[in-house]
N, C-alpha and C. Protein backbone atom coordinates (compact mmCIF):
# COMPACT_ATOMS: atom_id res chain seq x y z
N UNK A 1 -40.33 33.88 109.28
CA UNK A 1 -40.71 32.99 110.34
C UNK A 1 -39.47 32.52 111.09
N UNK A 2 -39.27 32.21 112.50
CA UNK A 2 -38.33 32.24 113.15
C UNK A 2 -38.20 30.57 112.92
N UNK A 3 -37.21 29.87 113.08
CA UNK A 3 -36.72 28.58 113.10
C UNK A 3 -36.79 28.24 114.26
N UNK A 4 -37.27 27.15 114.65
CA UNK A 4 -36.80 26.31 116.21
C UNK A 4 -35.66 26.29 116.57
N UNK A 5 -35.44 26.59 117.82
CA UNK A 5 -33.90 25.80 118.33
C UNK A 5 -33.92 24.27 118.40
N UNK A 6 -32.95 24.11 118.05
CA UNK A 6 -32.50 22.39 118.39
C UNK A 6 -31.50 22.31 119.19
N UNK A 7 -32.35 21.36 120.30
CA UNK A 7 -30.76 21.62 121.34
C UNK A 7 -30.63 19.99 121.27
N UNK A 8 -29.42 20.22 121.58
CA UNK A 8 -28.80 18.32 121.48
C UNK A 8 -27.86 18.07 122.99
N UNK A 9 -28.41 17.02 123.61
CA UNK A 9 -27.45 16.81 124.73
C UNK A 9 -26.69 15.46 124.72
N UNK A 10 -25.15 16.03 124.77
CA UNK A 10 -24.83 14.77 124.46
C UNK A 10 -23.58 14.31 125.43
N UNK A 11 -23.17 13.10 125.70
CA UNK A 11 -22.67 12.76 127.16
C UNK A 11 -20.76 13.25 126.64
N UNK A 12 -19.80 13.30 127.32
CA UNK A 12 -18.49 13.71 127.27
C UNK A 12 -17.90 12.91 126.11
N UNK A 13 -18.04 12.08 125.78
CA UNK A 13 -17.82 11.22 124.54
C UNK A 13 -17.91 11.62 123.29
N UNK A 14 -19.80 11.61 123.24
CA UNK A 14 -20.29 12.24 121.77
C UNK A 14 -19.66 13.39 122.02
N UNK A 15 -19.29 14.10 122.45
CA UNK A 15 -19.13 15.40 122.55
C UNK A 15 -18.14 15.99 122.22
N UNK A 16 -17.15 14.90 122.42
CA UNK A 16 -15.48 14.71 122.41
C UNK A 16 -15.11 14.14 120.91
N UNK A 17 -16.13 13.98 120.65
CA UNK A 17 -16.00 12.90 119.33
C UNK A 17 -16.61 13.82 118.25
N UNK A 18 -17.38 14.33 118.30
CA UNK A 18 -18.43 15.75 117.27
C UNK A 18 -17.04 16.99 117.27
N UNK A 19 -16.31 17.02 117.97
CA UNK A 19 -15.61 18.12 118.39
C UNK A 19 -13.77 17.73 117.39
N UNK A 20 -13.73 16.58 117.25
CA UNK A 20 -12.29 16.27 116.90
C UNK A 20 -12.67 16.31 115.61
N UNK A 21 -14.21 15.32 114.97
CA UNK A 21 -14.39 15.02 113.72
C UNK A 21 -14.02 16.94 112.94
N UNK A 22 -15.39 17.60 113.97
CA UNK A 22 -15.71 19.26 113.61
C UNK A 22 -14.04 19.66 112.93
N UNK A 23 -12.55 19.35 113.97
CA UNK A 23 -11.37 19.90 114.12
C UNK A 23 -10.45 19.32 112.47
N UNK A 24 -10.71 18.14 112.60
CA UNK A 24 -10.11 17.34 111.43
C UNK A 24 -10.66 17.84 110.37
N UNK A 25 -11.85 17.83 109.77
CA UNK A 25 -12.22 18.20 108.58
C UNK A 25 -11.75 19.99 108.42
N UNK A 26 -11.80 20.42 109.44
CA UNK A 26 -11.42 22.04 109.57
C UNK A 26 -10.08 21.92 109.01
N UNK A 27 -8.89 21.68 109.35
CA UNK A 27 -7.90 21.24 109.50
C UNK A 27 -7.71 20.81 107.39
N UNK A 28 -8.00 19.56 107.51
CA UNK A 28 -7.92 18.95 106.20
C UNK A 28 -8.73 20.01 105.15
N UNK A 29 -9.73 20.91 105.03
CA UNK A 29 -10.17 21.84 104.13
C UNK A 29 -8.62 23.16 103.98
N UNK A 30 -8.37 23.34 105.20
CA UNK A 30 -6.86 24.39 104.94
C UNK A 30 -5.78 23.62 104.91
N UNK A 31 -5.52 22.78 104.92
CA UNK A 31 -4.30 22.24 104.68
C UNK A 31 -3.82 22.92 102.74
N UNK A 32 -4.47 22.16 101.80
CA UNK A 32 -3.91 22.55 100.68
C UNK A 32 -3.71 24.06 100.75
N UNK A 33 -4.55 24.65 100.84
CA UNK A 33 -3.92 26.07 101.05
C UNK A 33 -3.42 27.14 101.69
N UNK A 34 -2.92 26.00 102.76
CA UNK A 34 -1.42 26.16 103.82
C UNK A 34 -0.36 26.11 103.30
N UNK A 35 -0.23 24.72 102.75
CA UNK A 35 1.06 24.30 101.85
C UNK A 35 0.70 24.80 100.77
N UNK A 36 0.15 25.36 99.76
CA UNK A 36 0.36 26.01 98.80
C UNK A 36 1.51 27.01 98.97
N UNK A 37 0.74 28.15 100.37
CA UNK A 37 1.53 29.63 100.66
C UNK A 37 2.24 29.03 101.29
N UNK A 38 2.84 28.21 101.93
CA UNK A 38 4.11 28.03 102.26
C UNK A 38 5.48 27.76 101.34
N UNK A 39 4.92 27.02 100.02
CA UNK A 39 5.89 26.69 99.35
C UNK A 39 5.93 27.66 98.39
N UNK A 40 4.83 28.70 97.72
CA UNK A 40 4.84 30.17 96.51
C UNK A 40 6.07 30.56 97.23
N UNK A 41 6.66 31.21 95.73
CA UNK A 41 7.36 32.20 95.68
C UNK A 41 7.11 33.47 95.94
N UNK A 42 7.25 34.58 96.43
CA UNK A 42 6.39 36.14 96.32
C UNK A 42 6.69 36.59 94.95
N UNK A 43 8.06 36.32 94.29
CA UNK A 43 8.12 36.64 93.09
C UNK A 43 8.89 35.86 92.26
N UNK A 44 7.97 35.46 90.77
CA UNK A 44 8.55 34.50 89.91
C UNK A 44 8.66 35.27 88.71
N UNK A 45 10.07 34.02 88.24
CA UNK A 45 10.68 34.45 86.76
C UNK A 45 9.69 33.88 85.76
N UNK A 46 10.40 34.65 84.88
CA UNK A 46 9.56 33.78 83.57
C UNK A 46 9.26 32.40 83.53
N UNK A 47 10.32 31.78 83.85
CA UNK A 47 10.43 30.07 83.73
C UNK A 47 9.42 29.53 84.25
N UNK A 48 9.52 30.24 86.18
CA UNK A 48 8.99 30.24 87.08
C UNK A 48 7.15 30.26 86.47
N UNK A 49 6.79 31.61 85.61
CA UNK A 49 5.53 31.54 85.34
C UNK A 49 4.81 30.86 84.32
N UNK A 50 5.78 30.55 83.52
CA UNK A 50 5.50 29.40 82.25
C UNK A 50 5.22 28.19 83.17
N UNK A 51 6.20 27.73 83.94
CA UNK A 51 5.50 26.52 84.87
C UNK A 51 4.07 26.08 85.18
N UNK A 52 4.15 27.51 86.04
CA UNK A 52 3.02 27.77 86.77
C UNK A 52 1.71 27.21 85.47
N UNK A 53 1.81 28.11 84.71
CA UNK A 53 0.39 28.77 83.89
C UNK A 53 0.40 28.15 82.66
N UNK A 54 1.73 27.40 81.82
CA UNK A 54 1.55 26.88 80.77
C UNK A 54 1.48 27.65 79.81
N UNK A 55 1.74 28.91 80.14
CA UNK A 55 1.85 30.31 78.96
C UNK A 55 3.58 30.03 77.87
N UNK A 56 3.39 30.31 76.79
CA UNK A 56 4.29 30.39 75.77
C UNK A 56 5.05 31.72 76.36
N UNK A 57 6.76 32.06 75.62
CA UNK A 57 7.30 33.37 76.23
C UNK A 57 6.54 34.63 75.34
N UNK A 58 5.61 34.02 74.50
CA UNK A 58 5.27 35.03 73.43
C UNK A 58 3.88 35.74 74.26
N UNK A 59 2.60 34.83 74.89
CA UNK A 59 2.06 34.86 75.80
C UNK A 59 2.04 35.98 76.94
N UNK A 60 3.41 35.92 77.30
CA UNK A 60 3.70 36.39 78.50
C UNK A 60 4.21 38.00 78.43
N UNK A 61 4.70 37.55 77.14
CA UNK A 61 5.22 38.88 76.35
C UNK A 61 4.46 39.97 76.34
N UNK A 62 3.02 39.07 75.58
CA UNK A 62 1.84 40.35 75.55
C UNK A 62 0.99 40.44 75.83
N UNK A 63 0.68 39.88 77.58
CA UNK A 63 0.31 40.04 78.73
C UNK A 63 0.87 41.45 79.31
N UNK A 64 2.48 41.30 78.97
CA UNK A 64 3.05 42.12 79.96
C UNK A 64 2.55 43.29 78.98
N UNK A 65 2.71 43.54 77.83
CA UNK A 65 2.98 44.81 76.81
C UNK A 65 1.71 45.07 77.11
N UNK A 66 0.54 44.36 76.82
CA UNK A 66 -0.68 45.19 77.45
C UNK A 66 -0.99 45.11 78.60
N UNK A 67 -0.15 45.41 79.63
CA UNK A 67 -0.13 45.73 80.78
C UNK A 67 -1.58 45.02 81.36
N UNK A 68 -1.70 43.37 81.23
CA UNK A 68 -2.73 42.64 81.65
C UNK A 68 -2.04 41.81 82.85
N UNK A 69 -0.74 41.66 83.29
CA UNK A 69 -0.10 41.07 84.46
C UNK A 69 0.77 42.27 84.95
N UNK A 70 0.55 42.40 86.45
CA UNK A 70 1.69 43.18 86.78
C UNK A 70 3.33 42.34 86.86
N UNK A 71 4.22 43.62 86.61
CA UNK A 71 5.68 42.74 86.97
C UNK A 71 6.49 44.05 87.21
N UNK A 72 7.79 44.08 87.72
CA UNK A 72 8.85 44.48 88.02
C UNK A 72 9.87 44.28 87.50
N UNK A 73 9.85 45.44 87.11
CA UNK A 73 11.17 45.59 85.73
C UNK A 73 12.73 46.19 86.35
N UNK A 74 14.16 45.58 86.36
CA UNK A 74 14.78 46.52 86.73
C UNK A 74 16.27 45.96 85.70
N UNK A 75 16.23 47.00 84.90
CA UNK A 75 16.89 46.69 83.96
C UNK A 75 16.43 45.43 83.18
N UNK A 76 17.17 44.60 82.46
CA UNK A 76 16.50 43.74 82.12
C UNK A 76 16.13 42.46 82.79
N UNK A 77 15.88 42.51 84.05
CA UNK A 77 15.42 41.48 84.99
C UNK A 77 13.89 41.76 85.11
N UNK A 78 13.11 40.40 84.83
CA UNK A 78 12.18 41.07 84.92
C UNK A 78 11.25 40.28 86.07
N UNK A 79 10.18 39.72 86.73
CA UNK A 79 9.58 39.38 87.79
C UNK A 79 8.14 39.78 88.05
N UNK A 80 7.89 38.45 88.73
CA UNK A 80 6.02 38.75 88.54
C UNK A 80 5.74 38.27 89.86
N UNK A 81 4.79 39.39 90.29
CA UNK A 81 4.08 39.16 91.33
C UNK A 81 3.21 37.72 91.31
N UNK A 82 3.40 36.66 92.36
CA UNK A 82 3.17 35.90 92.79
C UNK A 82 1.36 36.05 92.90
N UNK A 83 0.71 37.40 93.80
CA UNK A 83 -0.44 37.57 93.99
C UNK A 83 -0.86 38.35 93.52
N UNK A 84 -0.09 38.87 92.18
CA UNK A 84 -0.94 39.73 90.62
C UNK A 84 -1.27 38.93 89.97
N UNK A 85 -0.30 37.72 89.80
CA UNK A 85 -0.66 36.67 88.60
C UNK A 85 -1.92 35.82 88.94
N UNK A 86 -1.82 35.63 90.42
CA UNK A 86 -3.25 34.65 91.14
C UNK A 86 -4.60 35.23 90.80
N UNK A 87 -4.42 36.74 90.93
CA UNK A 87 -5.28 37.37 91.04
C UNK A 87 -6.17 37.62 89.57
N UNK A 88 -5.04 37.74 88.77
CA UNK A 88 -4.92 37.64 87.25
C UNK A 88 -5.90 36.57 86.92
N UNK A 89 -5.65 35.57 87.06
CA UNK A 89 -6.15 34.08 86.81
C UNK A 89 -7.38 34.06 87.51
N UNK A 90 -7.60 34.49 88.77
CA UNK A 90 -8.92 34.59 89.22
C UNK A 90 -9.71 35.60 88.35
N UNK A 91 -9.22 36.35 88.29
CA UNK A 91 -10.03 37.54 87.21
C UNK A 91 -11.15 36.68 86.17
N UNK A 92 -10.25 36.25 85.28
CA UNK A 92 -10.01 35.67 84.33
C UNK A 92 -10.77 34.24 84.09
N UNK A 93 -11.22 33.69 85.51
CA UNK A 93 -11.56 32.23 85.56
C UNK A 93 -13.43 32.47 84.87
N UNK A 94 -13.20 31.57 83.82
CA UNK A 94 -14.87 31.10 83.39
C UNK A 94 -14.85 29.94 84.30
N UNK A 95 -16.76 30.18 84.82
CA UNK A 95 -17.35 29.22 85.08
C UNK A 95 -18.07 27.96 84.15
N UNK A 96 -17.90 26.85 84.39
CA UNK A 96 -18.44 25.98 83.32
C UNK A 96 -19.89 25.56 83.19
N UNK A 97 -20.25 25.55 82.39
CA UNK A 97 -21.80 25.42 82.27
C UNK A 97 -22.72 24.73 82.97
N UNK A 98 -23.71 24.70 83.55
CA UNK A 98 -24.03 23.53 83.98
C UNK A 98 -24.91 22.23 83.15
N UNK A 99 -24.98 21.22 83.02
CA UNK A 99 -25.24 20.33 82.25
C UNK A 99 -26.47 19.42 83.24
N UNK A 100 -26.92 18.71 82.39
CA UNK A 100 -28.02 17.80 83.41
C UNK A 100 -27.84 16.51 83.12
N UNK A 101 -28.60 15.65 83.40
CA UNK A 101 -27.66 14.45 84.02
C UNK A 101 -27.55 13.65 82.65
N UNK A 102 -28.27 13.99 81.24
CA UNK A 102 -27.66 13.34 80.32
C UNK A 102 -26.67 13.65 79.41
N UNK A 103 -25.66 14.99 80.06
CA UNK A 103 -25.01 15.45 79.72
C UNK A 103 -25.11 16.40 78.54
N UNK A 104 -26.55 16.93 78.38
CA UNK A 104 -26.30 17.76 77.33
C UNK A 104 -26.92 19.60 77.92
């Protein structure tokens, strides 16, 4: 079934005012993840990913050995993709249950 149109007429004001609110909330939803990618690294050290993730060096160790994070090895320097590890973690993310309102 087709939906009605709703048309709304509204004088230079409302209009001006629906239009900044529309801009601001736009605005404030990307902000955090403006400044997120502005301040990431493209590639972090160990230290760097223990920060991040709260992983032990043992963790990270055998992540890497079973080739479950990508990284870049050159000699013994080693480095992790910034948007393997994100991606990693998104993989990876459980959703939490949903509960009802007496919490069980």
């Amino acid at each position: 079934m087709n939906q009605p149109i709703q048309t709304i007429v509204a004088d230079a004001g409302a209009l001006k005012e629906f239009i900044t609110e529309a801009v601001t909330q736009a605005v404030e939803a990307a902000m955090p993840a403006a400044i997120r990618r502005s301040k990431h690294k493209e590639w972090l050290t160990k230290d760097d990913l223990k920060e991040l993730t709260g992983w032990s060096n043992r963790t990270i160790q055998y992540l890497r050995d079973t080739r479950q994070i990508p990284f870049s090895q050159h000699g013994r320097k080693i480095l992790y993709p910034t948007a393997g590890i994100e991606k990693f973690l998104k993989d990876h993310y459980v959703k939490p249950r949903k509960t009802d309102e007496n919490g069980g």
